[in-house]
Protein backbone atom coordinates (compact mmCIF):
# COMPACT_ATOMS: atom_id res chain seq x y z
CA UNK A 1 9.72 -5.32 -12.46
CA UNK A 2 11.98 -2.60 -10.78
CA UNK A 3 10.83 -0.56 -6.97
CA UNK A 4 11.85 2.50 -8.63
CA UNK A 5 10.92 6.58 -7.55
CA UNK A 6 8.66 6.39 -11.09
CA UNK A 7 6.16 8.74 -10.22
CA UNK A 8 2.44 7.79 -10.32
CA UNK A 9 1.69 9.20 -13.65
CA UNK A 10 4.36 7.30 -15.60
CA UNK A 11 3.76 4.37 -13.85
CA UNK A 12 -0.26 4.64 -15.11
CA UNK A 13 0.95 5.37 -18.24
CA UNK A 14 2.85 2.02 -18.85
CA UNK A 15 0.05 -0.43 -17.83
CA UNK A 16 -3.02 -1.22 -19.40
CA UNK A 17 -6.61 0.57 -18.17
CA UNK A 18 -8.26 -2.14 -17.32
CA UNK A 19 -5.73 -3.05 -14.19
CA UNK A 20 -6.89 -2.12 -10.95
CA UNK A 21 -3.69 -0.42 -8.15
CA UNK A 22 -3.40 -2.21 -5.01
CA UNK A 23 -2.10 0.02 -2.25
CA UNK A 24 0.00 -1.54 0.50
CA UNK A 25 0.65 0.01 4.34
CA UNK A 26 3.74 -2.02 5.37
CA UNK A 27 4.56 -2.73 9.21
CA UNK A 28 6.65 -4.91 10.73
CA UNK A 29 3.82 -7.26 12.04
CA UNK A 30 1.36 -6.47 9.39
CA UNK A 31 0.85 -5.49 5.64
CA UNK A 32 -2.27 -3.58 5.02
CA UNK A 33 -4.31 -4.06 1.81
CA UNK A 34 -6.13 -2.06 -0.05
CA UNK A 35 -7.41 -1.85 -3.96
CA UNK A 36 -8.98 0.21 -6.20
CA UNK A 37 -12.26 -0.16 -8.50
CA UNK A 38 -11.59 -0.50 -12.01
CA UNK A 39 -12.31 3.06 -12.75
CA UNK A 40 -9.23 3.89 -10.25
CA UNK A 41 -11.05 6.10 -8.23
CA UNK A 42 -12.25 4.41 -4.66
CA UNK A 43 -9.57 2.58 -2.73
CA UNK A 44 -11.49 -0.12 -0.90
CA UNK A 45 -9.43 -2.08 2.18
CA UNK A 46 -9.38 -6.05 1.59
CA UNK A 47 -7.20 -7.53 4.20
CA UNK A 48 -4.36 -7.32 6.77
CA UNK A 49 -1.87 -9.78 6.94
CA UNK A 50 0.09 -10.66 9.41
CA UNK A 51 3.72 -10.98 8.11
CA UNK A 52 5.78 -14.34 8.77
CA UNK A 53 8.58 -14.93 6.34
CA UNK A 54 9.15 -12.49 3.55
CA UNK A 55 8.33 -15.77 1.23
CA UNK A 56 4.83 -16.53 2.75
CA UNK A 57 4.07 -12.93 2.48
CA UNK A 58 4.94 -12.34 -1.13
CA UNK A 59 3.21 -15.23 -2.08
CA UNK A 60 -0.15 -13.61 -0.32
CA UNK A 61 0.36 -10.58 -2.43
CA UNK A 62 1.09 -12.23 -5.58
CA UNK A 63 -1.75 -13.84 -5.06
CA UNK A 64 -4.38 -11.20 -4.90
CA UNK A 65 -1.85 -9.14 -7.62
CA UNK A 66 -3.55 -11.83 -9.62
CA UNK A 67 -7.24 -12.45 -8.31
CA UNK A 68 -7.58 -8.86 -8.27
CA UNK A 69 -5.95 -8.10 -11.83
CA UNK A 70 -3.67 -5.88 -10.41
CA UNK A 71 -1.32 -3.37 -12.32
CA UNK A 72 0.50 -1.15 -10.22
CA UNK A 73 1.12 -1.19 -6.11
CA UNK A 74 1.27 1.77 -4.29
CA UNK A 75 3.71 1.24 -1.48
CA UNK A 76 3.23 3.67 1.75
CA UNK A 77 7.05 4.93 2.21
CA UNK A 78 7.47 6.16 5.94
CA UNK A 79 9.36 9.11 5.70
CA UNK A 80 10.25 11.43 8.67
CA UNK A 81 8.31 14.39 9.82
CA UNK A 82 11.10 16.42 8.36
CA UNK A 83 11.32 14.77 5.27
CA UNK A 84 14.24 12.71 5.68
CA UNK A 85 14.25 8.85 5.39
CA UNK A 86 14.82 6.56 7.97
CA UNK A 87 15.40 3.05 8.79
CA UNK A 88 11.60 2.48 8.27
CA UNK A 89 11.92 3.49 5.00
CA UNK A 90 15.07 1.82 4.20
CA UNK A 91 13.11 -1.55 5.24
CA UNK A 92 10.37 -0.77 3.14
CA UNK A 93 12.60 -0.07 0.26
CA UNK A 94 14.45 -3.32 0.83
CA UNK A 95 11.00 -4.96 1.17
CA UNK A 96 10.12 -3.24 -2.43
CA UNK A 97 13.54 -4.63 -4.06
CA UNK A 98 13.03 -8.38 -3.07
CA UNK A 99 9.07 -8.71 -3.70
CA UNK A 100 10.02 -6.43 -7.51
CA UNK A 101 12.45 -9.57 -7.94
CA UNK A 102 9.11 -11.78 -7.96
CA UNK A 103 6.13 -10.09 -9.72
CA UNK A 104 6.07 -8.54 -12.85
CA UNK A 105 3.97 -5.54 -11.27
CA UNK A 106 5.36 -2.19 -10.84
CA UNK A 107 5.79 -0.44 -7.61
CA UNK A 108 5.80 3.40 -7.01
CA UNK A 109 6.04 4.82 -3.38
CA UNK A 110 3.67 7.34 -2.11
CA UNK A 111 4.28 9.00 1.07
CA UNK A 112 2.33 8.15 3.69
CA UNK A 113 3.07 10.47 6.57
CA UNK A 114 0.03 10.50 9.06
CA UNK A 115 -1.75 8.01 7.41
CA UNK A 116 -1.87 5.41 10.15
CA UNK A 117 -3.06 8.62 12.34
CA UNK A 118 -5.29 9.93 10.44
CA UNK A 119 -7.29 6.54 10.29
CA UNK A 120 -6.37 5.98 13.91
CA UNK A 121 -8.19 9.33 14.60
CA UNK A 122 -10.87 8.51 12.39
CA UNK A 123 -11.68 4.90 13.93
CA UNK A 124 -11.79 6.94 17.52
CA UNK A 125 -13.77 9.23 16.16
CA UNK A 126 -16.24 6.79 15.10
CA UNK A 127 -16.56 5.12 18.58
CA UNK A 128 -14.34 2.11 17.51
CA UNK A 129 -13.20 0.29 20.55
CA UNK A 130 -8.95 -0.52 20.60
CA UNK A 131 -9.74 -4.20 19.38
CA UNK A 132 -11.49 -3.50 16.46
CA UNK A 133 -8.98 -0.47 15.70
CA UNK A 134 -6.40 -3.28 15.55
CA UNK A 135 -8.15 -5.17 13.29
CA UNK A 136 -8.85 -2.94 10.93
CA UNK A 137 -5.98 -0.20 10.98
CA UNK A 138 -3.33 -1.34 8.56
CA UNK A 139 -5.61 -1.97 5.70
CA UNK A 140 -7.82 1.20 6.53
CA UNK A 141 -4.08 3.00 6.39
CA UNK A 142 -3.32 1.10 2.68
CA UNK A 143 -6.97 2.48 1.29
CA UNK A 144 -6.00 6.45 2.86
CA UNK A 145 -2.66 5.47 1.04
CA UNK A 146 -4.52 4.26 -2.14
CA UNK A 147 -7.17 6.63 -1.79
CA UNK A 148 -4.46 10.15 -1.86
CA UNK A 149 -2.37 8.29 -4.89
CA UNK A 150 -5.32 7.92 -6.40
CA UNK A 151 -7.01 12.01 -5.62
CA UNK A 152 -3.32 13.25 -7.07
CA UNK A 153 -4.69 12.41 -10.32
CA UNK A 154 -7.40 14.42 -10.82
């Protein structure tokens, strides 16, 4: 299935209701993880995995794509401050392209400016000491991804 600029909506519209969305925070050491309930209305962060080789890392996903009966991903897509896309996003894109070329799932991109702050604020906010921030931070940033996706539909 294609990594196209489909926007949320249509994408919803083409898969069945009983699929769940997986959001995804990618990094270049990490991929956060995230899904929702079945209702598609609480993102909930599952895991962070630490990348390796593009292979080992789409196998992960396709793996919970199926354990979690997963319909549509919601890939964070770093763009600029200003709106403009840079190499981060051209990474992620090319990320998006291969892993489409593997699972039948579609992908829509969702910006995700701040995210990674927001949470990062959040966990400091809550006391969290630095090591348990960098446990937790990339899939806590996929859920806040998941999560606004998700609040744009209501």
């Amino acid at each position: 299935m294609a990594a196209t600029d489909i926007s949320l909506r249509d994408a919803l519209a083409a898969i069945p209701a009983d699929r769940r969305l997986m959001g995804l925070d990618l990094g270049t050491k990490t991929i956060g993880v995230a899904t929702s309930d079945r209702t598609r209305m609480i993102a909930t962060p599952i895991e962070t995995i630490a990348r390796k080789k593009f292979t080992q890392d789409a196998e992960r996903l396709l793996a919970i794509i199926q354990a979690e009966n997963i319909g549509l991903i919601v890939l964070g897509l770093p763009v600029n401050m200003d709106g403009t896309e840079g190499p981060r996003c051209q990474s992620t894109r090319a990320f998006a392209r291969n892993f489409a070329k593997l699972s039948p799932v579609q992908i829509v991109f969702w910006d995700e400016r701040l995210s990674t702050a927001a949470v990062e604020r959040m966990l400091i906010e809550a006391d969290a000491s630095r090591a348990k921030r960098d446990q937790v931070i990339d899939k806590l940033a996929a859920a806040w991804i998941l999560q606004a996706a998700l609040d744009s539909l209501r």
